[in-house]
PDB file of N, CA and C in Angstrom:
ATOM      1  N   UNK A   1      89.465  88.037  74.007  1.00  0.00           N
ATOM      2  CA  UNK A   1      89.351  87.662  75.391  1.00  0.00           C
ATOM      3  C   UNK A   1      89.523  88.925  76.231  1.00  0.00           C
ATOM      4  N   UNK A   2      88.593  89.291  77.295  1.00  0.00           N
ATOM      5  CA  UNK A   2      88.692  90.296  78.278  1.00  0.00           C
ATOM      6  C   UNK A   2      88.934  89.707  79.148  1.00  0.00           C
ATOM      7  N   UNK A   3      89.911  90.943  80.124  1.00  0.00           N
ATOM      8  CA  UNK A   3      90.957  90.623  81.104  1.00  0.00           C
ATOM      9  C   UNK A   3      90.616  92.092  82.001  1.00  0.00           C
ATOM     10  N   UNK A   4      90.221  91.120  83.624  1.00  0.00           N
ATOM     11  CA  UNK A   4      89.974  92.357  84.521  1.00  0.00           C
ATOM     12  C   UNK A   4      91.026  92.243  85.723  1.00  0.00           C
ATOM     13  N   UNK A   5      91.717  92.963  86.012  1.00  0.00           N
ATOM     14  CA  UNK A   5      92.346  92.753  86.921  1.00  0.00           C
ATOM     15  C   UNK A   5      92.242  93.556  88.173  1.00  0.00           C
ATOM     16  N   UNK A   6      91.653  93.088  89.372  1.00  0.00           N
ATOM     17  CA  UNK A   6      91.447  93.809  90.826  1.00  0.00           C
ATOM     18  C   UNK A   6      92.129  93.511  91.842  1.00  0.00           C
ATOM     19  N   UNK A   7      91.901  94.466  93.127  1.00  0.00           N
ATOM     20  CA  UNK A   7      92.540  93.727  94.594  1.00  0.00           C
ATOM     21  C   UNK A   7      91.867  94.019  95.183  1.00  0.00           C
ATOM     22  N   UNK A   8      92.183  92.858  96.250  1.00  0.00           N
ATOM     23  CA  UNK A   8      90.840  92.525  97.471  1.00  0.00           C
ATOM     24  C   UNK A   8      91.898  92.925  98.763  1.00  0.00           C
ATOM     25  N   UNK A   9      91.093  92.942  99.756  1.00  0.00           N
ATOM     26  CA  UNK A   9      91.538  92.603 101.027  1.00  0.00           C
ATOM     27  C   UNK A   9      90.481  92.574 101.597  1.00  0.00           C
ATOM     28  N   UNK A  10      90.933  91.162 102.814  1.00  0.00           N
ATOM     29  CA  UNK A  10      89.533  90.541 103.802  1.00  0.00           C
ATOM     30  C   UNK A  10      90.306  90.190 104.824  1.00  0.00           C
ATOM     31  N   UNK A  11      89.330  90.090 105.902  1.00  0.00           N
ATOM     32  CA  UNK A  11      90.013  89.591 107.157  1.00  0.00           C
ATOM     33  C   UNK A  11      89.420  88.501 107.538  1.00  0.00           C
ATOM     34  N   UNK A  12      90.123  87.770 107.862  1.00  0.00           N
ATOM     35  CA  UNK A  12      89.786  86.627 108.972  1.00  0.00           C
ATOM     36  C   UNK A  12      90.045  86.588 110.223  1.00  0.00           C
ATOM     37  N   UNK A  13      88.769  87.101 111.132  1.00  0.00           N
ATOM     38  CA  UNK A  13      89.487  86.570 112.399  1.00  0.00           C
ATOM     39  C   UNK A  13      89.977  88.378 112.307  1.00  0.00           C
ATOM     40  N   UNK A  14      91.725  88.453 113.158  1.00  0.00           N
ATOM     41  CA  UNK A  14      91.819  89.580 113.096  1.00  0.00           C
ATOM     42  C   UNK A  14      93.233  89.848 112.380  1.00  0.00           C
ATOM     43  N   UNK A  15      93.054  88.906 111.413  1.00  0.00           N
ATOM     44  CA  UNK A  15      94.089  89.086 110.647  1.00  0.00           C
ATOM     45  C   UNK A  15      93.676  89.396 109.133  1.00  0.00           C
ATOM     46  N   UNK A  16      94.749  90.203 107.758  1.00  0.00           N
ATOM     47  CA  UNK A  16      94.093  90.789 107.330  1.00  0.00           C
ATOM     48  C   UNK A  16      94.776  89.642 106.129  1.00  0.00           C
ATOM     49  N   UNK A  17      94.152  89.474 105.047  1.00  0.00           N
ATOM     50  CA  UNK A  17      94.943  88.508 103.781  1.00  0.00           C
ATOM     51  C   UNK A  17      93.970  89.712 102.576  1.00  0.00           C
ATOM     52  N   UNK A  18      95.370  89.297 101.906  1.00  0.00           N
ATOM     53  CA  UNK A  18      95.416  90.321 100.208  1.00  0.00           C
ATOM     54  C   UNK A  18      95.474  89.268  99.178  1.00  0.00           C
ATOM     55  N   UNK A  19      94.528  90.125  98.051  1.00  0.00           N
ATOM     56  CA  UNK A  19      94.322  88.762  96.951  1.00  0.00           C
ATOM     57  C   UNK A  19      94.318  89.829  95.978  1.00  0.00           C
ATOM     58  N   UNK A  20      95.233  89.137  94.750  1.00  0.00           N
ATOM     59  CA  UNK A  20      94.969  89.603  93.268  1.00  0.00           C
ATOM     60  C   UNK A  20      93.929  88.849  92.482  1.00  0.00           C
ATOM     61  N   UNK A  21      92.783  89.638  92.117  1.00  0.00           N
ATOM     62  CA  UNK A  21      91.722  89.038  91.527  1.00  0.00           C
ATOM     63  C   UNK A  21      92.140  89.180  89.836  1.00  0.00           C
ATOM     64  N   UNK A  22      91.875  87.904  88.784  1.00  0.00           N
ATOM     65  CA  UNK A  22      91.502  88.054  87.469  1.00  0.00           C
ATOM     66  C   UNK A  22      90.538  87.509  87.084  1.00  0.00           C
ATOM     67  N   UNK A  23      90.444  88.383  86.353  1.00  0.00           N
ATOM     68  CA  UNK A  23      89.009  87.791  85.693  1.00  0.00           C
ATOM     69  C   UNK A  23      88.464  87.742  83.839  1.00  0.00           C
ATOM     70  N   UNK A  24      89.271  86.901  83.572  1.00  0.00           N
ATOM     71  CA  UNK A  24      89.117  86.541  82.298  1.00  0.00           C
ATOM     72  C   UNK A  24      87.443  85.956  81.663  1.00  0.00           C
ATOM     73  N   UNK A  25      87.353  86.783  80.530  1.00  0.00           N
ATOM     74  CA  UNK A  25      85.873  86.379  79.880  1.00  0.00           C
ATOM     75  C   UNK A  25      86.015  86.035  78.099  1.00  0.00           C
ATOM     76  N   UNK A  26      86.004  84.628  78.050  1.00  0.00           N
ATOM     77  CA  UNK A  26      85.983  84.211  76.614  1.00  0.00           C
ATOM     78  C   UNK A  26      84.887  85.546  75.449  1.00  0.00           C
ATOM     79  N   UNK A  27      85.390  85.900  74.273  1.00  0.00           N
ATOM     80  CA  UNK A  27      84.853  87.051  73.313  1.00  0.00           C
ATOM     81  C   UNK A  27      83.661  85.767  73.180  1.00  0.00           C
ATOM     82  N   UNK A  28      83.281  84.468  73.009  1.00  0.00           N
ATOM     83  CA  UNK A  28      82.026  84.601  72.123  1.00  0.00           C
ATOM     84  C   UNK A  28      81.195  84.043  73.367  1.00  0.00           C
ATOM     85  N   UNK A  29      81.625  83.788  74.793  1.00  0.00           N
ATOM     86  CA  UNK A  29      80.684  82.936  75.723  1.00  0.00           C
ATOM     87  C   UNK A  29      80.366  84.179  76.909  1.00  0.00           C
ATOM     88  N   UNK A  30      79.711  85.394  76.788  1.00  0.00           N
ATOM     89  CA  UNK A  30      79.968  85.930  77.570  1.00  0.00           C
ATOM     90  C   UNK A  30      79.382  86.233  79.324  1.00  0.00           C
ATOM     91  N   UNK A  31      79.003  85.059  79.073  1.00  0.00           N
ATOM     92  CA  UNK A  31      78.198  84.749  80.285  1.00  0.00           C
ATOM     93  C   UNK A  31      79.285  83.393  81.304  1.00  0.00           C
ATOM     94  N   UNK A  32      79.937  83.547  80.384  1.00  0.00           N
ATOM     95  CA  UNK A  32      81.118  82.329  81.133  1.00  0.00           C
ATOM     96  C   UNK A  32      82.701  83.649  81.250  1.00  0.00           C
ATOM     97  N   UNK A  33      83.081  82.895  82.670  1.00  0.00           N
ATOM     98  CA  UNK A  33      84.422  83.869  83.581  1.00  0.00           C
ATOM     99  C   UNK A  33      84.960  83.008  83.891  1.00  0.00           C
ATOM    100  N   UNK A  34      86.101  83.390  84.005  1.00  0.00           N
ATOM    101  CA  UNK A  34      87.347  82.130  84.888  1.00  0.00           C
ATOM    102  C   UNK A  34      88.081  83.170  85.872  1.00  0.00           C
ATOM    103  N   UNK A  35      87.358  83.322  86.978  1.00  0.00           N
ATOM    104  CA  UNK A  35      87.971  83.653  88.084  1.00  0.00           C
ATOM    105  C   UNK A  35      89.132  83.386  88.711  1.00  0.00           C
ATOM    106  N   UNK A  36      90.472  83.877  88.829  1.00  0.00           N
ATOM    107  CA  UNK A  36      91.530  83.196  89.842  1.00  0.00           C
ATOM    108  C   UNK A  36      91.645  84.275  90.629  1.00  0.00           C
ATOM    109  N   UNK A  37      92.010  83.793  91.545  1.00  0.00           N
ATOM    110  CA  UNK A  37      92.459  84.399  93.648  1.00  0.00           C
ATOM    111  C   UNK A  37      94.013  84.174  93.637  1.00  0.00           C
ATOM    112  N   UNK A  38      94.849  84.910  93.583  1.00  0.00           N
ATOM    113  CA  UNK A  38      96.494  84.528  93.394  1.00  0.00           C
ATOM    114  C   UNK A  38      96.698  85.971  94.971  1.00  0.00           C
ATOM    115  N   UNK A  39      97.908  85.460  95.456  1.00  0.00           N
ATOM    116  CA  UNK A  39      98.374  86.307  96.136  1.00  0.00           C
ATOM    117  C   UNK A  39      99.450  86.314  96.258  1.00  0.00           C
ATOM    118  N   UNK A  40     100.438  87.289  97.273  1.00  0.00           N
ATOM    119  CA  UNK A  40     101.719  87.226  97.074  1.00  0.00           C
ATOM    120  C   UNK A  40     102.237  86.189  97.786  1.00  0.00           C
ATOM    121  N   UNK A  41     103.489  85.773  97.899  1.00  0.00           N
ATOM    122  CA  UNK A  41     103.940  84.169  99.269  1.00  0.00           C
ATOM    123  C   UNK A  41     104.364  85.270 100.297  1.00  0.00           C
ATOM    124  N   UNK A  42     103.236  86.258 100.755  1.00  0.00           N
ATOM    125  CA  UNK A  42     103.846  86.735 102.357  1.00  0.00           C
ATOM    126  C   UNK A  42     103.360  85.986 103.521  1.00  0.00           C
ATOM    127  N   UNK A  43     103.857  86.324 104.416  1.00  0.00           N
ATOM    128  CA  UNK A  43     103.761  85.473 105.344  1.00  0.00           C
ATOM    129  C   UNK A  43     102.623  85.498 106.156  1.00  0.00           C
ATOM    130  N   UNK A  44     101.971  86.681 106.013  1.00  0.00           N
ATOM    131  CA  UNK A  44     100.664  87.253 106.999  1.00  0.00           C
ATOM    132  C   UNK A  44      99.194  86.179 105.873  1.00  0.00           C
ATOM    133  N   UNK A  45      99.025  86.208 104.904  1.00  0.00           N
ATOM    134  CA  UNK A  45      98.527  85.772 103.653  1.00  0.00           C
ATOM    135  C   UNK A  45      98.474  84.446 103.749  1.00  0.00           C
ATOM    136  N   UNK A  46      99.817  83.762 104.015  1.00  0.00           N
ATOM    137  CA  UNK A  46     100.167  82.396 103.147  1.00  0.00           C
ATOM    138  C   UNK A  46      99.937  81.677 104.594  1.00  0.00           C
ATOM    139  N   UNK A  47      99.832  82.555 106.068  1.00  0.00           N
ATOM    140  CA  UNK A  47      99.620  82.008 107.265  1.00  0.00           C
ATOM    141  C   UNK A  47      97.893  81.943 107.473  1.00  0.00           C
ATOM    142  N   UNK A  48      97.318  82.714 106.819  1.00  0.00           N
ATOM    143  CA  UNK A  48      95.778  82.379 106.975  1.00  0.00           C
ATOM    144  C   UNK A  48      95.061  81.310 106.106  1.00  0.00           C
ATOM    145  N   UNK A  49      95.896  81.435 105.342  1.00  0.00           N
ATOM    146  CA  UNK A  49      95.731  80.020 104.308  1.00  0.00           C
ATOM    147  C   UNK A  49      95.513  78.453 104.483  1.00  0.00           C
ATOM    148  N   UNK A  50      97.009  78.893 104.970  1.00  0.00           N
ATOM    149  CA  UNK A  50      97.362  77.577 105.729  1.00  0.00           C
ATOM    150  C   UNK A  50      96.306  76.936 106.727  1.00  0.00           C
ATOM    151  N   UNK A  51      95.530  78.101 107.787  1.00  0.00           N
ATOM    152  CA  UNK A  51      95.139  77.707 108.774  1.00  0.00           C
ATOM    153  C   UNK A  51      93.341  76.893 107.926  1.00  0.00           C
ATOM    154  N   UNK A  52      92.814  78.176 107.112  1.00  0.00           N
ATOM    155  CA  UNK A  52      91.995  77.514 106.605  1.00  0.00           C
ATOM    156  C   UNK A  52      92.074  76.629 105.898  1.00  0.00           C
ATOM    157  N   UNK A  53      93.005  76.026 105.259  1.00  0.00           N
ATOM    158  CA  UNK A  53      93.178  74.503 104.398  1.00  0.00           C
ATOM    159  C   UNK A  53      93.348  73.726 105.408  1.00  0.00           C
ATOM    160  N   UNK A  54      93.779  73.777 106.722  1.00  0.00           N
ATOM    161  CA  UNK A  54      93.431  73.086 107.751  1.00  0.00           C
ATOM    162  C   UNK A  54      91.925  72.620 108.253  1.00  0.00           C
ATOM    163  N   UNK A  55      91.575  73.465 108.332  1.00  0.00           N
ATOM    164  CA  UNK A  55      89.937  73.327 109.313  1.00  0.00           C
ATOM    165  C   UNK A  55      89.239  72.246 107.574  1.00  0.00           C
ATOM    166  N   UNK A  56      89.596  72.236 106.048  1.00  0.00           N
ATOM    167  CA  UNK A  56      88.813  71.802 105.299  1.00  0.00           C
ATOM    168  C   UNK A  56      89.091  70.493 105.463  1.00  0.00           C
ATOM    169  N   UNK A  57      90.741  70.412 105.395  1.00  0.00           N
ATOM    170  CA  UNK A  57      90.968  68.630 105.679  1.00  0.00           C
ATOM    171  C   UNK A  57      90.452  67.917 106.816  1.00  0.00           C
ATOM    172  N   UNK A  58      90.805  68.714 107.909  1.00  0.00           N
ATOM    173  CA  UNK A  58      89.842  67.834 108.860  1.00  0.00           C
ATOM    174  C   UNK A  58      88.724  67.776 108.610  1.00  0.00           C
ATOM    175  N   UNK A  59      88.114  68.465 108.093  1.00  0.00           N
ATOM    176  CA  UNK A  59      86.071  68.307 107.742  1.00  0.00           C
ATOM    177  C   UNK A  59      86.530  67.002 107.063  1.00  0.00           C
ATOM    178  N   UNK A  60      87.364  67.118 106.276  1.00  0.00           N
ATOM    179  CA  UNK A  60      87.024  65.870 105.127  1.00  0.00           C
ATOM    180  C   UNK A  60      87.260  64.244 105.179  1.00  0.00           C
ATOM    181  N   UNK A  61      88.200  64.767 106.887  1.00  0.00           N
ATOM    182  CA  UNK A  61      88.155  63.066 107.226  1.00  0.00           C
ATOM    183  C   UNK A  61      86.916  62.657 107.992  1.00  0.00           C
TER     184      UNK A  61
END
């Protein structure tokens, strides 16, 4: 199994959020990845989050 590990940073708006990227790739499927987005619980991060898991629930009612 290969294991990539990166970091992002993006902004929303004019705030800035940090992400630890992995990226795991099964040895015999190598056209298949399992992407995860993990970040730290800071507060600048875990506050843009928040706001966008907002705007999805309301779409969804």
């Amino acid at each position: 199994m290969a294991r990539s590990l990166e970091r992002a940073r993006e902004s929303v708006g004019n705030r800035a959020m940090s992400f630890d990227i992995e990226i795991v790739c099964a040895p015999h499927e190598s056209d298949q990845r399992l992407v995860a987005y993990t970040t730290e619980p800071d507060p600048p991060t875990a506050h843009v989050l928040r706001i966008l898991a907002s705007w999805n629930a309301a779409h969804r009612r």
